[in-house]
C-alpha atoms as a PDB file:
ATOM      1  CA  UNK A   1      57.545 -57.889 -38.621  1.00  0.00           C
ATOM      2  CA  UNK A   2      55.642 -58.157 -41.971  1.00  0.00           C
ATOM      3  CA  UNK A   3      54.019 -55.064 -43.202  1.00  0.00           C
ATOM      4  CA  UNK A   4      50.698 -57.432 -43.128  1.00  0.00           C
ATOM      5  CA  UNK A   5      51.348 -57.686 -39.462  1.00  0.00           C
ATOM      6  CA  UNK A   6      52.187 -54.009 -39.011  1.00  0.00           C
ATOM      7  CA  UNK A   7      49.230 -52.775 -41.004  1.00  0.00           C
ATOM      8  CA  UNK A   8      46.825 -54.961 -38.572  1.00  0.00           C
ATOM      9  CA  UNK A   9      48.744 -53.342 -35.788  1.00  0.00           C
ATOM     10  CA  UNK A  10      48.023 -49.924 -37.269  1.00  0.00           C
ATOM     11  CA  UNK A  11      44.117 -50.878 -37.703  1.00  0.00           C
ATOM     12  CA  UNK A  12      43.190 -52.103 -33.903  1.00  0.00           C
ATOM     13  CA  UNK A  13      44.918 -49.158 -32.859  1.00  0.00           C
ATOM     14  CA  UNK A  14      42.700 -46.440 -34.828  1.00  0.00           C
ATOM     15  CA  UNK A  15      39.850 -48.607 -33.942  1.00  0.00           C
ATOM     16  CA  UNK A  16      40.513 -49.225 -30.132  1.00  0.00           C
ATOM     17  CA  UNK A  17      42.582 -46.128 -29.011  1.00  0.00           C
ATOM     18  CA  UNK A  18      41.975 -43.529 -31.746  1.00  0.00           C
ATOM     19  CA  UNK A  19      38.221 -44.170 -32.489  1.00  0.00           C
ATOM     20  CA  UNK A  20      37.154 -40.309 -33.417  1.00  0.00           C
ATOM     21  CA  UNK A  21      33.330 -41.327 -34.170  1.00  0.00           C
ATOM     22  CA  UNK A  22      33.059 -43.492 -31.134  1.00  0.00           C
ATOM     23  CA  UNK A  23      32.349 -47.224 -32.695  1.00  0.00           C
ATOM     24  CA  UNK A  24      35.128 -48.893 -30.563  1.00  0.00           C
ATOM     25  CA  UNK A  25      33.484 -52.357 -29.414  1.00  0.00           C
ATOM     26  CA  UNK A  26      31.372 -52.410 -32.530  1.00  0.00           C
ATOM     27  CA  UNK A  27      32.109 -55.643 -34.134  1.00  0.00           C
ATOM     28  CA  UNK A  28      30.711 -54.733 -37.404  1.00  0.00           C
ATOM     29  CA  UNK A  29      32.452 -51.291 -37.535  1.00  0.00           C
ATOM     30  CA  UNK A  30      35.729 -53.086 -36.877  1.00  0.00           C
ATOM     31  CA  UNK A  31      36.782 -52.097 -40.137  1.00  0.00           C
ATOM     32  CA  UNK A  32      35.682 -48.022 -40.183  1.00  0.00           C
ATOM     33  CA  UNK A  33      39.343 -46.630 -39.794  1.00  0.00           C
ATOM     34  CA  UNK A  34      40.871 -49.283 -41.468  1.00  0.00           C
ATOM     35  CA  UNK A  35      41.777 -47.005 -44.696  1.00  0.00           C
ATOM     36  CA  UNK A  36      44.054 -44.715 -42.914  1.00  0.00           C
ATOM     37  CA  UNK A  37      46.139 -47.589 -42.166  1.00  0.00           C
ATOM     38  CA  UNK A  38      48.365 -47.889 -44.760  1.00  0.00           C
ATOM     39  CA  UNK A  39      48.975 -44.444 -44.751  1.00  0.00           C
ATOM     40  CA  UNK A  40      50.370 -44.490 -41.275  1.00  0.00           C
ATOM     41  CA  UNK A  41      52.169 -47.143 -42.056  1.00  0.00           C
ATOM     42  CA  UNK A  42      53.979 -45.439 -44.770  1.00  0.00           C
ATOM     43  CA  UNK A  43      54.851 -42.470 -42.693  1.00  0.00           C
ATOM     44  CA  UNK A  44      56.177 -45.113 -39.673  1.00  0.00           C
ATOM     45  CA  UNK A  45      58.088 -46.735 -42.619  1.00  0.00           C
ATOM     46  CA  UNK A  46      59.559 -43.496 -43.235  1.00  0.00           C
ATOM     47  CA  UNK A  47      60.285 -42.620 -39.789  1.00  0.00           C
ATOM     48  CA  UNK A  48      57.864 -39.218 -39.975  1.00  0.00           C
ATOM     49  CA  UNK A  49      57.970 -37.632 -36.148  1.00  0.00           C
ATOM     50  CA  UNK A  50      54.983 -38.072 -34.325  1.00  0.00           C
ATOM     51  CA  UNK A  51      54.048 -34.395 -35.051  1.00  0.00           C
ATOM     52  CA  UNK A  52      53.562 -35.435 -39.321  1.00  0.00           C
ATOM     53  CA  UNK A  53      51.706 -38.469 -38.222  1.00  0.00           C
ATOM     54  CA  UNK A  54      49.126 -36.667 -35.822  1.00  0.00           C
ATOM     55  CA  UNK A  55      48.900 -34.151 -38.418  1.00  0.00           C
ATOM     56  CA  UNK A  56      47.617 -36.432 -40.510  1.00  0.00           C
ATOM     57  CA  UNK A  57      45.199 -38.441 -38.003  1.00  0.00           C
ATOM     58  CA  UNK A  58      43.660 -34.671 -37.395  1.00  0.00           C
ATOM     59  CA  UNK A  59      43.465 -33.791 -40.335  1.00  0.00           C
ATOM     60  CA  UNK A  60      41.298 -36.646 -41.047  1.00  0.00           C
ATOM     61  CA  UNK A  61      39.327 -36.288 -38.430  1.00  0.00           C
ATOM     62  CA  UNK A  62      38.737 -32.362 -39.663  1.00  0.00           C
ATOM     63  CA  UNK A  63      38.176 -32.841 -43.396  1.00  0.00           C
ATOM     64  CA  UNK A  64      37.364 -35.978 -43.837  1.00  0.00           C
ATOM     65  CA  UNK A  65      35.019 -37.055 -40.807  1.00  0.00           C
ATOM     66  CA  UNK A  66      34.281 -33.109 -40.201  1.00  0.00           C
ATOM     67  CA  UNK A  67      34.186 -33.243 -36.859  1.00  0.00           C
ATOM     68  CA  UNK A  68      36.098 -31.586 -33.875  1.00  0.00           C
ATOM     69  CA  UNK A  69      39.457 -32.635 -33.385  1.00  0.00           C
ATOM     70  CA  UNK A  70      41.276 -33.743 -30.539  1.00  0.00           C
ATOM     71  CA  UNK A  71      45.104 -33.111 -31.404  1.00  0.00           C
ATOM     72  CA  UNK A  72      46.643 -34.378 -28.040  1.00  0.00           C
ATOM     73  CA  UNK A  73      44.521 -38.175 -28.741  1.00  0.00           C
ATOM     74  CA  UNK A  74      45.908 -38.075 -32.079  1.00  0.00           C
ATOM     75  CA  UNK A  75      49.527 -37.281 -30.752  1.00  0.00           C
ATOM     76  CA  UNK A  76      49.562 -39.676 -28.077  1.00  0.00           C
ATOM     77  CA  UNK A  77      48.407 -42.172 -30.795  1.00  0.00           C
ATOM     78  CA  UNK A  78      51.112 -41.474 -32.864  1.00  0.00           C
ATOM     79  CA  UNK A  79      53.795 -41.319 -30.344  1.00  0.00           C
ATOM     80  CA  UNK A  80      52.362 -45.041 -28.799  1.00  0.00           C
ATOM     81  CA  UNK A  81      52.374 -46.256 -32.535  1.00  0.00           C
ATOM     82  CA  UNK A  82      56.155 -45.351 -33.145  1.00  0.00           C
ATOM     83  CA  UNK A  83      56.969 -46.583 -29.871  1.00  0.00           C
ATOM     84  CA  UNK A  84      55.263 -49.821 -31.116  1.00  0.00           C
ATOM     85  CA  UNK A  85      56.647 -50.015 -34.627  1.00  0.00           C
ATOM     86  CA  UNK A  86      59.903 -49.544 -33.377  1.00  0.00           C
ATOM     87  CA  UNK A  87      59.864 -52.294 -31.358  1.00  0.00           C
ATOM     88  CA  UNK A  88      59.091 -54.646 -33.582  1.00  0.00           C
ATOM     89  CA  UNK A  89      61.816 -53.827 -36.497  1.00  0.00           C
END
């Protein structure tokens, strides 16, 4: 799979299963998480456990968005996203 592909991947999953400021189903918010994508997609690249990746998804949520976090949403995401990327290798 293209990283193009990947990275869109990455971006409907923050937006429809990650969503920490609630706009899921907000076409013009569509977009909001799409910055942490390529990030993820690094660490995926890399093959970072689902622990770094969370990690990183919470401590977005907690410094950048400043708001309370919800570590187990942001490990299942993880996990479902490395399940995903794998798959498609």
């Amino acid at each position: 799979m293209s990283d193009d592909t990947s990275l869109r991947m990455i971006q409907v999953a923050l937006y429809w299963a990650w969503d920490p400021i609630g706009v899921r189903g907000i076409k013009e918010a569509a977009d909001e998480y799409d910055m942490h994508a390529p990030r993820v997609l690094e660490m995926l690249k890399a093959d970072a456990p689902v622990e770094q990746i969370a990690h990183y998804l919470t401590g977005v949520v907690r410094v950048r968005m400043e708001l309370p976090v919800r570590p187990d949403r942001d490990r299942h995401l993880s996990s479902m996203l490395q399940q995903m990327f794998a798959i498609t290798r």
